[in-house]
Protein backbone atom coordinates (compact mmCIF):
# COMPACT_ATOMS: atom_id res chain seq x y z
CA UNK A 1 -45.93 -22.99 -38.11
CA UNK A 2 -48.36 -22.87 -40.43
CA UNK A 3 -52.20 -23.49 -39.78
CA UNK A 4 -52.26 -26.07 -42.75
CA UNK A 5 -48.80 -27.47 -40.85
CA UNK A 6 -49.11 -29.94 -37.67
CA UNK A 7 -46.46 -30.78 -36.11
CA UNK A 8 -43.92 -33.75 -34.77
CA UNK A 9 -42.18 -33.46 -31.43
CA UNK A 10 -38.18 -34.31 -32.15
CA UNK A 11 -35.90 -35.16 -29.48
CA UNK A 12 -32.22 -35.00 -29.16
CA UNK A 13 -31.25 -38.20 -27.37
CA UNK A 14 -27.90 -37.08 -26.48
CA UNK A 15 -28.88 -34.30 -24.85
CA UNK A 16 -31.20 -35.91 -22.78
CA UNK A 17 -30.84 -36.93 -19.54
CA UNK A 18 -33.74 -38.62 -18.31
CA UNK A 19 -35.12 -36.28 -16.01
CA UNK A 20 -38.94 -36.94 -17.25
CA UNK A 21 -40.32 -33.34 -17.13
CA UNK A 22 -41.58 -33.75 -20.99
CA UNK A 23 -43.28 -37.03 -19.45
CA UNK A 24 -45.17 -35.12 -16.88
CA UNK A 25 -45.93 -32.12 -19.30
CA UNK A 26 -47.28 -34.32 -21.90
CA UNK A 27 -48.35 -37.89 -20.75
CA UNK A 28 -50.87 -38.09 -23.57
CA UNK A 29 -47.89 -38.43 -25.71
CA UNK A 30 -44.59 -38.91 -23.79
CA UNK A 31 -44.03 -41.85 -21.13
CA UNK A 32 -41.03 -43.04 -19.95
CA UNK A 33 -38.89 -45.95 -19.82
CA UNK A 34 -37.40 -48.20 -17.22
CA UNK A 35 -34.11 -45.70 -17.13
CA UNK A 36 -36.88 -42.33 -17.25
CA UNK A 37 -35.98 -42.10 -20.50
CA UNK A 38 -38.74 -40.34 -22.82
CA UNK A 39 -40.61 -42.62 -25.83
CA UNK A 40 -42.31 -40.48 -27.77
CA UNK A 41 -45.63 -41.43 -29.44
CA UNK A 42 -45.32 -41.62 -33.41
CA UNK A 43 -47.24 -39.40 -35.61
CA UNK A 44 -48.29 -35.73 -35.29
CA UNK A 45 -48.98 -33.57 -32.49
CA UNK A 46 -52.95 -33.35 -31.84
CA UNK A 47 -53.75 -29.66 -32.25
CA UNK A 48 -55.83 -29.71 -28.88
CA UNK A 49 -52.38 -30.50 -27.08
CA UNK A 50 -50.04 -28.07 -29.58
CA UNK A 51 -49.36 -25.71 -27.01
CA UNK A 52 -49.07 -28.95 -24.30
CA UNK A 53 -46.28 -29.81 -26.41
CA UNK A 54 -44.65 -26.32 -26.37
CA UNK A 55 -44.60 -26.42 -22.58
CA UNK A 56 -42.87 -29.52 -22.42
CA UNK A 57 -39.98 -28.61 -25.09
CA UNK A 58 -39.79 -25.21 -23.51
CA UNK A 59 -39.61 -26.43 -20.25
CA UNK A 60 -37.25 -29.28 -20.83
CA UNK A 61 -33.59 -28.99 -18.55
CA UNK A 62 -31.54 -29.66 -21.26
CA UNK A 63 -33.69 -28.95 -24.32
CA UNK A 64 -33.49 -32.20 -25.54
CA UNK A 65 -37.25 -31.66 -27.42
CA UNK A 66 -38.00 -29.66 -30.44
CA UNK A 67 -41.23 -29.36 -32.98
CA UNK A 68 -41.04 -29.38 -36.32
CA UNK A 69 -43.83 -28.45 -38.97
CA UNK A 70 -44.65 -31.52 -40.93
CA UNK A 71 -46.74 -30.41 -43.90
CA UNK A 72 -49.17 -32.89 -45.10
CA UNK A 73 -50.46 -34.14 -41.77
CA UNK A 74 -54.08 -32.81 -41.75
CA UNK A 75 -54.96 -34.85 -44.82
CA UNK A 76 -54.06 -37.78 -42.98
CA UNK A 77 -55.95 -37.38 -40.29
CA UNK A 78 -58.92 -36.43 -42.94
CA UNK A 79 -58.29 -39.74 -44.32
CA UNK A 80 -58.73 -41.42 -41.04
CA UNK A 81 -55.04 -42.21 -40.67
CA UNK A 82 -54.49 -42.97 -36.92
CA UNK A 83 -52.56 -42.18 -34.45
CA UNK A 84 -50.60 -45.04 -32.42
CA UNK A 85 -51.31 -45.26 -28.90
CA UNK A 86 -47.92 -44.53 -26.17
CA UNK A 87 -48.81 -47.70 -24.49
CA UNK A 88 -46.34 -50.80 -24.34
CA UNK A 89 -47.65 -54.26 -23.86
CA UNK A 90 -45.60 -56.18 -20.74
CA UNK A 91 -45.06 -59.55 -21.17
């Protein structure tokens, strides 16, 4: 991975099996849902939490998670393109 290159966290849902390690690794970007399943936050990985992210795909049971070099991504966030928030309104 480049240092022009961010990245995107990719996850296999078949091979996952809800055991919410990546969730506790990475809350900034990964909660989970009712089942423990992860949701993953859209959009590229933060450099201040790139090697947060590497944890939780290296440490995942069933590696289920993988990142992938999206090129591009810094001029976005030059541009002031944000990034979504994880949290899910209730109601």
């Amino acid at each position: 991975m480049a240092g022009d290159d961010a990245v995107t966290i990719a996850i296999d849902r078949i091979a996952c099996d809800g055991r919410g390690v990546c969730a506790e690794l990475l809350p900034e970007l990964i909660e989970l849902d009712d089942w423990g399943y992860p949701i993953i936050a859209p959009g590229s990985v933060p450099p201040h939490l790139v090697e947060h992210a590497k944890r939780a795909v290296t440490y995942c049971p069933v590696l289920a998670f993988k990142l992938r070099a999206t090129q591009g991504a810094e001029s976005r966030a030059a541009a002031g393109v944000r990034q979504p928030s994880v949290a899910r309104q209730v109601g």
